[in-house]
N, C-alpha and C. Protein backbone atom coordinates (compact mmCIF):
# COMPACT_ATOMS: atom_id res chain seq x y z
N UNK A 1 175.53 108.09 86.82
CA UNK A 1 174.47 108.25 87.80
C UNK A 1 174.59 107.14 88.83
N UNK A 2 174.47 107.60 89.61
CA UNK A 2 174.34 106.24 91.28
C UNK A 2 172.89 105.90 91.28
N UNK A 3 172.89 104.78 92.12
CA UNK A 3 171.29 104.14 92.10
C UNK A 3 170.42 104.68 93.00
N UNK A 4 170.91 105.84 93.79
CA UNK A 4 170.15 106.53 94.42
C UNK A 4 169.17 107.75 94.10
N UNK A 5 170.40 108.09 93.02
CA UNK A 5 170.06 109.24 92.13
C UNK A 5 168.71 108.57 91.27
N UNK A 6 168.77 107.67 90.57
CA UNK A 6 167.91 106.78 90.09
C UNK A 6 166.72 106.35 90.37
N UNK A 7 166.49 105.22 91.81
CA UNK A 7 165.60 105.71 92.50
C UNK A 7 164.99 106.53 92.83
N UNK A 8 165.46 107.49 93.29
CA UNK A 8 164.80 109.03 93.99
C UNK A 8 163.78 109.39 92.43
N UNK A 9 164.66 109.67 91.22
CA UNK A 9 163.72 110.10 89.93
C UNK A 9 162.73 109.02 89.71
N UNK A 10 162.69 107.75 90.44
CA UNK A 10 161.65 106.56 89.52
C UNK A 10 160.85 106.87 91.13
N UNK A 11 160.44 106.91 92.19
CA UNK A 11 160.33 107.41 93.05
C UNK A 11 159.01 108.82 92.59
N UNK A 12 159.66 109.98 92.39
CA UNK A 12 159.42 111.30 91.91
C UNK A 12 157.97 111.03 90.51
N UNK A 13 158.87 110.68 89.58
CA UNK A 13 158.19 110.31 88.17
C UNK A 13 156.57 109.58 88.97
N UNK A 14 156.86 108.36 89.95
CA UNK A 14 155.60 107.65 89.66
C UNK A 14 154.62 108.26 90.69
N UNK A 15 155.41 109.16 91.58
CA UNK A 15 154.15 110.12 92.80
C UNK A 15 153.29 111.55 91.74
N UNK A 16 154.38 111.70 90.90
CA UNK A 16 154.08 112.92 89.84
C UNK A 16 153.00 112.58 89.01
N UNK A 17 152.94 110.96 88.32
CA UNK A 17 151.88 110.47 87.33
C UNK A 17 151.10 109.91 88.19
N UNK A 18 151.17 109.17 89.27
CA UNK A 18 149.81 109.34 90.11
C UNK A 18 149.08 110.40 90.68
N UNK A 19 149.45 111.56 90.90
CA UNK A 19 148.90 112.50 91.02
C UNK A 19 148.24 113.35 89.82
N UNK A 20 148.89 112.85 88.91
CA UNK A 20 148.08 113.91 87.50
C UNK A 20 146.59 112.68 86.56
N UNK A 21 146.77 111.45 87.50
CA UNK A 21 145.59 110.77 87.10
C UNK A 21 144.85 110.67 88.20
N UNK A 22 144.86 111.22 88.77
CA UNK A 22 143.75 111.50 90.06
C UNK A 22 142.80 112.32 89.35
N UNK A 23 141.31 111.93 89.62
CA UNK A 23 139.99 112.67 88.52
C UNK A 23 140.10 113.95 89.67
N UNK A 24 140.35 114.96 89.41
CA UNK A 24 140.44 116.16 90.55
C UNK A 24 138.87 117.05 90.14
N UNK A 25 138.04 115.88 91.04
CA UNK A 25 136.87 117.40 90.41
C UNK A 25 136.51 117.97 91.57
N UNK A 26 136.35 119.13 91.26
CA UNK A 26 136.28 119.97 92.23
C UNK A 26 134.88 120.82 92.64
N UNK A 27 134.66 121.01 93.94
CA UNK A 27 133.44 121.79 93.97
C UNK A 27 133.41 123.08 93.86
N UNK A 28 132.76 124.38 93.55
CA UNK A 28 132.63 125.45 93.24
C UNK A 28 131.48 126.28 93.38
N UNK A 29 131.13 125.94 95.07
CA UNK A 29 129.88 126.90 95.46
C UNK A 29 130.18 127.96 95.13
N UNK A 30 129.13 128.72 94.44
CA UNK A 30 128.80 130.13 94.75
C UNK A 30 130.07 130.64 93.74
N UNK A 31 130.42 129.87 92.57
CA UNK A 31 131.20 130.39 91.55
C UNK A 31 130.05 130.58 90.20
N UNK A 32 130.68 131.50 89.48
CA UNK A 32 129.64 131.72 88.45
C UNK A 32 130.19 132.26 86.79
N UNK A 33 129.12 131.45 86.13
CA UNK A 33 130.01 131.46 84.60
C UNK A 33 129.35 131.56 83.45
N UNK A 34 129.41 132.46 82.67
CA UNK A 34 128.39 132.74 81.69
C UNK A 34 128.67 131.56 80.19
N UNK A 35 127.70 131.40 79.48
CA UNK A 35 127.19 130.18 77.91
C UNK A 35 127.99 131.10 77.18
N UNK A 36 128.78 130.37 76.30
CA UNK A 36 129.85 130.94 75.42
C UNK A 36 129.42 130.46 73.85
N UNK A 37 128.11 129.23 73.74
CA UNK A 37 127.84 128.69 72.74
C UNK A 37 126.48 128.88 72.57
N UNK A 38 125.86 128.43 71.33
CA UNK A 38 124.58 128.71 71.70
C UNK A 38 123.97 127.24 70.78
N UNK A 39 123.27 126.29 71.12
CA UNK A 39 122.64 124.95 71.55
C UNK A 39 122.38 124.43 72.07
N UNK A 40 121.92 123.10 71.73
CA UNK A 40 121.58 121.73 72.44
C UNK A 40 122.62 121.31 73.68
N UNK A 41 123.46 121.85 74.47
CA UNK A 41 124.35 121.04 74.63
C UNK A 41 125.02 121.59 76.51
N UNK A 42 123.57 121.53 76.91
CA UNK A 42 123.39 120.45 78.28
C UNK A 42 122.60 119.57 78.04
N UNK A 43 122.74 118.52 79.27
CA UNK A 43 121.98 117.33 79.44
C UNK A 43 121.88 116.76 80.63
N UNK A 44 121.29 115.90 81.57
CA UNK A 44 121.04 115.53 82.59
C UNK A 44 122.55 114.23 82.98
N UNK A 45 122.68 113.82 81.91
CA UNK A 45 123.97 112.85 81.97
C UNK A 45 125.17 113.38 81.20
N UNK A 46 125.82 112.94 81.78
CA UNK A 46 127.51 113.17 80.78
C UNK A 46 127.26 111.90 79.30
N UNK A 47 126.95 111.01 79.03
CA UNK A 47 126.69 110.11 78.48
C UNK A 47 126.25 110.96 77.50
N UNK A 48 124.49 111.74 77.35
CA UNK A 48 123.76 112.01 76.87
C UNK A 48 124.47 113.55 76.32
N UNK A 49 125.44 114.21 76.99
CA UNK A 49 125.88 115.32 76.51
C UNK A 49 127.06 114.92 75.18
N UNK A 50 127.79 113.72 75.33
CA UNK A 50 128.67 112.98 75.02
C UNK A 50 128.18 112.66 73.33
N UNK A 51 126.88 112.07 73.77
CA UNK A 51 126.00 111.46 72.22
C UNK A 51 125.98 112.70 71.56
N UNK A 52 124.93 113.73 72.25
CA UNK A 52 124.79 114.86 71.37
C UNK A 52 126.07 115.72 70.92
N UNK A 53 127.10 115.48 71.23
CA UNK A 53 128.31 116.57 70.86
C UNK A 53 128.69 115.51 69.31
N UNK A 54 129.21 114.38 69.64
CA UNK A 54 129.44 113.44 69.10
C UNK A 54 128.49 113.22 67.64
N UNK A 55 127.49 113.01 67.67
CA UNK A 55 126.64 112.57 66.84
C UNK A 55 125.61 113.65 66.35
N UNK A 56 125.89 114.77 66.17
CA UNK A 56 124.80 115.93 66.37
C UNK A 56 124.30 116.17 64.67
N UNK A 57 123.14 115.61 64.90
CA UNK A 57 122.62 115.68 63.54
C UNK A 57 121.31 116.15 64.50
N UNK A 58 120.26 116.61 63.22
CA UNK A 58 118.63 117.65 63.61
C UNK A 58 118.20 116.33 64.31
N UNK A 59 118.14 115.05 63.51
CA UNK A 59 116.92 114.10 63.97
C UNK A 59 117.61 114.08 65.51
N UNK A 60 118.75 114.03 66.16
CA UNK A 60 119.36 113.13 67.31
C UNK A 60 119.39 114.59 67.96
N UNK A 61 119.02 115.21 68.09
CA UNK A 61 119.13 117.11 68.64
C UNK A 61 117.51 117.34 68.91
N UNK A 62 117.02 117.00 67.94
CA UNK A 62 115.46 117.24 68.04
C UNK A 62 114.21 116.00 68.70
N UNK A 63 115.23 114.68 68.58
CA UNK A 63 114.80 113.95 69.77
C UNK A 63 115.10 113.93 70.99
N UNK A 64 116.33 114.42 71.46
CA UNK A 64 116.87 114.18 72.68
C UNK A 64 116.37 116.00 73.33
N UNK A 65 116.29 116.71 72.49
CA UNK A 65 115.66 118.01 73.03
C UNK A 65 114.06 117.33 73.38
N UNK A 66 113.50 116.80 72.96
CA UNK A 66 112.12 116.34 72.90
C UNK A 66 111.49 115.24 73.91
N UNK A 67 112.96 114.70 74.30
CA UNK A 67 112.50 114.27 75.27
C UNK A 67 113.30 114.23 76.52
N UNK A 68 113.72 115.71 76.53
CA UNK A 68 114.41 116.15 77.74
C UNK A 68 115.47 116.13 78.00
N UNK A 69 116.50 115.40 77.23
CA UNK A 69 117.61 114.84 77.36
C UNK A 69 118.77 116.10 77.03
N UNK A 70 118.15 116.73 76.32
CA UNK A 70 119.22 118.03 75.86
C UNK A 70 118.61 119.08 76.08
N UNK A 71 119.10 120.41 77.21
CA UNK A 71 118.85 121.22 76.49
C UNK A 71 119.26 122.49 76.24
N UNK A 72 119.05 123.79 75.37
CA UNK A 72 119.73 124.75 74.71
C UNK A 72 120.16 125.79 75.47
N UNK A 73 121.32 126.23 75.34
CA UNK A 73 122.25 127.08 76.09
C UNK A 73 122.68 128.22 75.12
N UNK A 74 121.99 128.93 75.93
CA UNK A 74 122.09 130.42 75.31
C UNK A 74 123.11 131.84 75.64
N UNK A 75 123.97 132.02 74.53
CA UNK A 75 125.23 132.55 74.70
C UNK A 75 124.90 133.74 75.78
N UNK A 76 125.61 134.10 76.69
CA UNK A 76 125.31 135.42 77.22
C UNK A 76 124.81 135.34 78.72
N UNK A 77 124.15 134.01 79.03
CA UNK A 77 123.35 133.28 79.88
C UNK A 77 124.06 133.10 81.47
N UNK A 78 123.77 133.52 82.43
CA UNK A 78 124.45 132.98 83.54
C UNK A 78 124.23 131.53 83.94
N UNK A 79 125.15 131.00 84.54
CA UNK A 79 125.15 129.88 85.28
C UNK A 79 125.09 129.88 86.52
N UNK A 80 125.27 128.39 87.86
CA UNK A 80 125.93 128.48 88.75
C UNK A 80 126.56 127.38 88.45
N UNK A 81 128.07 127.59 88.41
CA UNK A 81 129.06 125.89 88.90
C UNK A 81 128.44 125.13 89.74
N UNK A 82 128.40 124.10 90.15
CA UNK A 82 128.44 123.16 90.67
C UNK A 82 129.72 122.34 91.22
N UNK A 83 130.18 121.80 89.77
CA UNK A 83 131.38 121.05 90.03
C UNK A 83 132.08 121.25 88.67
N UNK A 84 133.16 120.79 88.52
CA UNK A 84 134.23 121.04 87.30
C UNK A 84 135.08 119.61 87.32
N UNK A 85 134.97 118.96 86.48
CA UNK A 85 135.57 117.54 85.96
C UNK A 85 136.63 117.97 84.99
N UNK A 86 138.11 118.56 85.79
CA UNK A 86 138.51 118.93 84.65
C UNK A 86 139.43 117.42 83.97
N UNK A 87 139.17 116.76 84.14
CA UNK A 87 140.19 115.16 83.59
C UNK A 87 138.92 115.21 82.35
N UNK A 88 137.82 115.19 82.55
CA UNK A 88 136.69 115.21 81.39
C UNK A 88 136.49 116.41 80.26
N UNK A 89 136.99 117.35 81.21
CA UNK A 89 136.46 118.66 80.48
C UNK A 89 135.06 118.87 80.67
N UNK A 90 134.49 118.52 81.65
CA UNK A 90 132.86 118.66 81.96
C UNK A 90 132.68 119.50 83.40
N UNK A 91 131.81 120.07 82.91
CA UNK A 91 130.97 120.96 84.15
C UNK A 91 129.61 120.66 84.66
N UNK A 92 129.22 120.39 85.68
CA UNK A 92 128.06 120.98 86.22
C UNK A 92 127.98 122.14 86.45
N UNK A 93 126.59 122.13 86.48
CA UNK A 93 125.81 123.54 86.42
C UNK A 93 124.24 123.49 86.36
N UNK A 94 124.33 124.63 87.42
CA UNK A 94 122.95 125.07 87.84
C UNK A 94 122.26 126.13 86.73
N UNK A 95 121.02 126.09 86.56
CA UNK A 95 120.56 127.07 85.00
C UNK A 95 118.79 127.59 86.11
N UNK A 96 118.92 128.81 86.31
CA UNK A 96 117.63 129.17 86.39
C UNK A 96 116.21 128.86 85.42
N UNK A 97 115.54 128.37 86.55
CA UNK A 97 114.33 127.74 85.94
C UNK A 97 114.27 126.57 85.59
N UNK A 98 115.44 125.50 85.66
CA UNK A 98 115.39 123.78 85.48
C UNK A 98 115.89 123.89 87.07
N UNK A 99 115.17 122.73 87.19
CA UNK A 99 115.02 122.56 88.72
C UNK A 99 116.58 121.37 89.14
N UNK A 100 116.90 120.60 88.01
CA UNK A 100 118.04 119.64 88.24
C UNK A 100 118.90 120.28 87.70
N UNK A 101 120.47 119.62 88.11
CA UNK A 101 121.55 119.91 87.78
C UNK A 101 121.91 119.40 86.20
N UNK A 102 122.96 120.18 85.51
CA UNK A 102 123.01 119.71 83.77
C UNK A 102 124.56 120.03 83.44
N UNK A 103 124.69 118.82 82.94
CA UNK A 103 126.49 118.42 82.10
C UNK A 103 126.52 119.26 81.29
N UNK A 104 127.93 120.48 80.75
CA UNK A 104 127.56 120.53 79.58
C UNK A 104 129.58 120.67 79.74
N UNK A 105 130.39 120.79 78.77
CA UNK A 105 132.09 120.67 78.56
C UNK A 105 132.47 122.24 79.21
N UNK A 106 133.02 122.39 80.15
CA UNK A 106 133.70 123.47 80.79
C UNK A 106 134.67 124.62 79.21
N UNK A 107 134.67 124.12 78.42
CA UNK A 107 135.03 124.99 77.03
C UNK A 107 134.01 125.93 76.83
N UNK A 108 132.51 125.50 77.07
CA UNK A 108 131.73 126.25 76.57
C UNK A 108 131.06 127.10 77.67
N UNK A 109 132.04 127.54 78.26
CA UNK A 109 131.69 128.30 79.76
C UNK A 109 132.75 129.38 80.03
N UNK A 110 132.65 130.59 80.47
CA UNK A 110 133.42 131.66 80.42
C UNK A 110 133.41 132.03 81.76
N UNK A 111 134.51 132.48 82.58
CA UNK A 111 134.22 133.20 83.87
C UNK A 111 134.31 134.61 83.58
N UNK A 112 134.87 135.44 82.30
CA UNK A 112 134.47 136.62 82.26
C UNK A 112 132.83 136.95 81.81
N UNK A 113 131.58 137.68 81.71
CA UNK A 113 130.91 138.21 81.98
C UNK A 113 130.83 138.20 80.37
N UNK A 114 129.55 137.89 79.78
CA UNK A 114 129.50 137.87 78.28
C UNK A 114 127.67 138.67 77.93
N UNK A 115 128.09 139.32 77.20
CA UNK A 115 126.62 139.78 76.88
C UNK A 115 125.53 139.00 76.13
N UNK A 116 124.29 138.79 76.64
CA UNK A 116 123.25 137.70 75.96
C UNK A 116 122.73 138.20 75.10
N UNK A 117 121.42 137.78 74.24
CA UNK A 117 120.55 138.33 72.98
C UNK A 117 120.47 140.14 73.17
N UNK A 118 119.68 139.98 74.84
CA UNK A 118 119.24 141.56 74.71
C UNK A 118 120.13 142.69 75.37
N UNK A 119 121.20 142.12 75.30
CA UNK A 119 122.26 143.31 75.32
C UNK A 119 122.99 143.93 77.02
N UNK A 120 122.62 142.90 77.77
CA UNK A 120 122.30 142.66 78.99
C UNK A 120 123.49 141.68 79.41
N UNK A 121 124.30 142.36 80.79
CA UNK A 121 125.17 141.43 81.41
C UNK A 121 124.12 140.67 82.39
N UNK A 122 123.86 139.42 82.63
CA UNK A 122 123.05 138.90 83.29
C UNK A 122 124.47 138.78 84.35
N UNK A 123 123.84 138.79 85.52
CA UNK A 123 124.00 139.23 87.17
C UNK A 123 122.82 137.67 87.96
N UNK A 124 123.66 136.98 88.90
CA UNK A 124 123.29 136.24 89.42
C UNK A 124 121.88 136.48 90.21
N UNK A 125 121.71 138.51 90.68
CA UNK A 125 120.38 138.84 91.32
C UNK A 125 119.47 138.90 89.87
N UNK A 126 119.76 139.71 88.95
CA UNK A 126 118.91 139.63 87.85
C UNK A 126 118.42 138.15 87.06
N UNK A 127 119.04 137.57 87.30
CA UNK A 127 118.42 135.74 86.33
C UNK A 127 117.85 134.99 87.10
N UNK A 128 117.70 135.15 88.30
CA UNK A 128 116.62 134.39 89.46
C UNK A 128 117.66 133.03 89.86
N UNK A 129 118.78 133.31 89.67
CA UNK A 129 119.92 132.63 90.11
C UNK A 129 119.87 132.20 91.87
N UNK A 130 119.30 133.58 92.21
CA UNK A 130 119.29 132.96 93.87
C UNK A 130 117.94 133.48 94.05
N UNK A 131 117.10 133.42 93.50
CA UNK A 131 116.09 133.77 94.00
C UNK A 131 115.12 132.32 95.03
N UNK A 132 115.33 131.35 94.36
CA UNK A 132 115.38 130.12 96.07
C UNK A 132 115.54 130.36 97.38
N UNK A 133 116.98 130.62 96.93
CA UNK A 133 117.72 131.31 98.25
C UNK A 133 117.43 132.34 99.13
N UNK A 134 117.18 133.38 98.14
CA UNK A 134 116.39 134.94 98.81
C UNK A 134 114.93 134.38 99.37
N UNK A 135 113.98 133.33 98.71
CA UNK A 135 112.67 132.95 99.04
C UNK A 135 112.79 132.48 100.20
N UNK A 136 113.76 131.45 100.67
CA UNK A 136 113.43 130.98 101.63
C UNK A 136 114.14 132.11 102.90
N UNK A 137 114.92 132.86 103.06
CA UNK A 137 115.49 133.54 103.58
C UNK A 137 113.86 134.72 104.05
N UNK A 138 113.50 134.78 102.85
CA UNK A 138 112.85 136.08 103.71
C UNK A 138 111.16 135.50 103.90
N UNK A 139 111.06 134.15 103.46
CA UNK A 139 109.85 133.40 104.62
C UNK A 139 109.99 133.10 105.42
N UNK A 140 111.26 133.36 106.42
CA UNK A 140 111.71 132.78 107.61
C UNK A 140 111.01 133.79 108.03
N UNK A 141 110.14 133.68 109.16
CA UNK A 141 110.18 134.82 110.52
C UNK A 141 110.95 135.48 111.05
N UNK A 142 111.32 136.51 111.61
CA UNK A 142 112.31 137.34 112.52
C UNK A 142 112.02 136.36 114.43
N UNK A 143 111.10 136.90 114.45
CA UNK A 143 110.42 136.17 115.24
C UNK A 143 109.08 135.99 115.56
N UNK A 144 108.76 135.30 116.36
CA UNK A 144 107.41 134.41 116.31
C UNK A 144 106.58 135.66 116.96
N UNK A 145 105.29 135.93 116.31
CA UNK A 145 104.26 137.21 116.96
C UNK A 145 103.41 136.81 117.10
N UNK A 146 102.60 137.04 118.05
CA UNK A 146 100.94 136.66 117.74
C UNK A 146 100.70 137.79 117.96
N UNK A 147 99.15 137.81 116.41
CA UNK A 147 98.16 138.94 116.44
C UNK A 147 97.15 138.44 116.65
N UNK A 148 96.04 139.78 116.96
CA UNK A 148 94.92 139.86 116.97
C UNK A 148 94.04 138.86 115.93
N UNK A 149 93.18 137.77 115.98
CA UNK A 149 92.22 137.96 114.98
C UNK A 149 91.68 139.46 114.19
N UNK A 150 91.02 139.56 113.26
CA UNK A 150 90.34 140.76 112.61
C UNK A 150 88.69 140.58 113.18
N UNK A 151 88.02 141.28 114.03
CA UNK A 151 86.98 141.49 114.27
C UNK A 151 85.71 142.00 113.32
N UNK A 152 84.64 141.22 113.47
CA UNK A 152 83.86 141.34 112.41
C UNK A 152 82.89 142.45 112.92
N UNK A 153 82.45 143.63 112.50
CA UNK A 153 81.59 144.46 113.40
C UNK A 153 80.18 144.09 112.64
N UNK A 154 79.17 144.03 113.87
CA UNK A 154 77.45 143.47 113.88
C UNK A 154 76.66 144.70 113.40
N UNK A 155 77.45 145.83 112.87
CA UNK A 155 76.62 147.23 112.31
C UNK A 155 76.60 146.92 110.67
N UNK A 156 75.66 147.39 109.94
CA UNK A 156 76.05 147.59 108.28
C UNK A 156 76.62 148.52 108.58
N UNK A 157 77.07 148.53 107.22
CA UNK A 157 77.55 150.12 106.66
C UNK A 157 76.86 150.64 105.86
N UNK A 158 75.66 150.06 105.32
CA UNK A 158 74.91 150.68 104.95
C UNK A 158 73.95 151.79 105.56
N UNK A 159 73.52 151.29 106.78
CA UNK A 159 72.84 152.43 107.44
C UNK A 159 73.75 153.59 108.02
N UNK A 160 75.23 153.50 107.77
CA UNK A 160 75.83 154.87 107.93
C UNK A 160 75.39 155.90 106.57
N UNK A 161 75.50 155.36 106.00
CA UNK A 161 75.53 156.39 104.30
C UNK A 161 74.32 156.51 103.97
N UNK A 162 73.83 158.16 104.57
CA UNK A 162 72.36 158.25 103.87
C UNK A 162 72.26 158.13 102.14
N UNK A 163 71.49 157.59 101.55
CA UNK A 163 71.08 157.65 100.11
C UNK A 163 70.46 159.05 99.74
N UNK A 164 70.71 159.09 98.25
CA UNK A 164 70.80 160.44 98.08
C UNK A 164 70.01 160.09 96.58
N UNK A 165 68.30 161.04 96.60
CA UNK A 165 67.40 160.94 95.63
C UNK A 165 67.61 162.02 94.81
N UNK A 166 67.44 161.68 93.49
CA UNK A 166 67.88 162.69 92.59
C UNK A 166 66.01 162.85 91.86
């Protein structure tokens, strides 16, 4: 081998391993992925998803569910991605009806379409997945109208309707 040949591979090798330790996480609007497991096991931190995978006994599942720190992911369930940590193996993800974003390991996430308890492909319109989105979309105005006040009329209505003696 010549020292060029040499170079060029020590060269190659160290652009190749700096590039495969680059944390590549990636964003993933408007991608979507159904719960493949069924537990404790989102959480508000990677830390806290970390403890509970790690250490998962009732008492450390039933405190950290208890005080918010975990919570249960139900097989069948849609998501929205967020982001994907794949150097971690962790996902964000959006969950209808928790208002913050939640860690849980991209293993326990499917991009094919999985059926939940009641037998039901959940659909991003059916799980209130965008229903935010649709809310604020259709409280927007078309455009700006002005109406009439509603006029109050100075007649009863009682003295229209004769009474009727039996």
């Amino acid at each position: 081998m010549n020292a060029k040949t040499v170079v060029f591979g020590a060269i190659v090798f160290s652009l190749a391993s700096t590039a495969l330790s680059i944390n590549d996480t990636k964003s993933a609007a408007k991608e979507y992925r159904w719960i493949a497991v069924d537990g404790p096991y989102a959480c508000h931190s990677k830390e806290d998803l970390r403890q509970i995978t790690k250490h998962h006994t009732d008492e450390t599942e039933l405190q950290m569910v208890d005080q918010l720190r975990a919570y249960y992911l139900i097989s069948g369930t849609i998501v929205q991605l967020v982001q994907e940590d794949s150097a971690s193996g962790l996902s964000q993800i959006h969950c209808a009806g928790i208002t913050s974003d939640l860690w849980t390991f991209t293993r326990f996430l499917s991009k094919r379409p999985l059926i939940d308890p009641y037998g039901v492909i959940e659909t991003a319109e059916n799980s209130g997945l965008n229903a935010a989105e649709k809310t604020i979309i259709n409280d927007m105005p078309e455009r700006a109208v002005a109406t009439p006040a509603p006029s109050v009329s100075p007649q009863s209505t009682a003295s229209h309707h004769p009474t009727v003696q039996l």
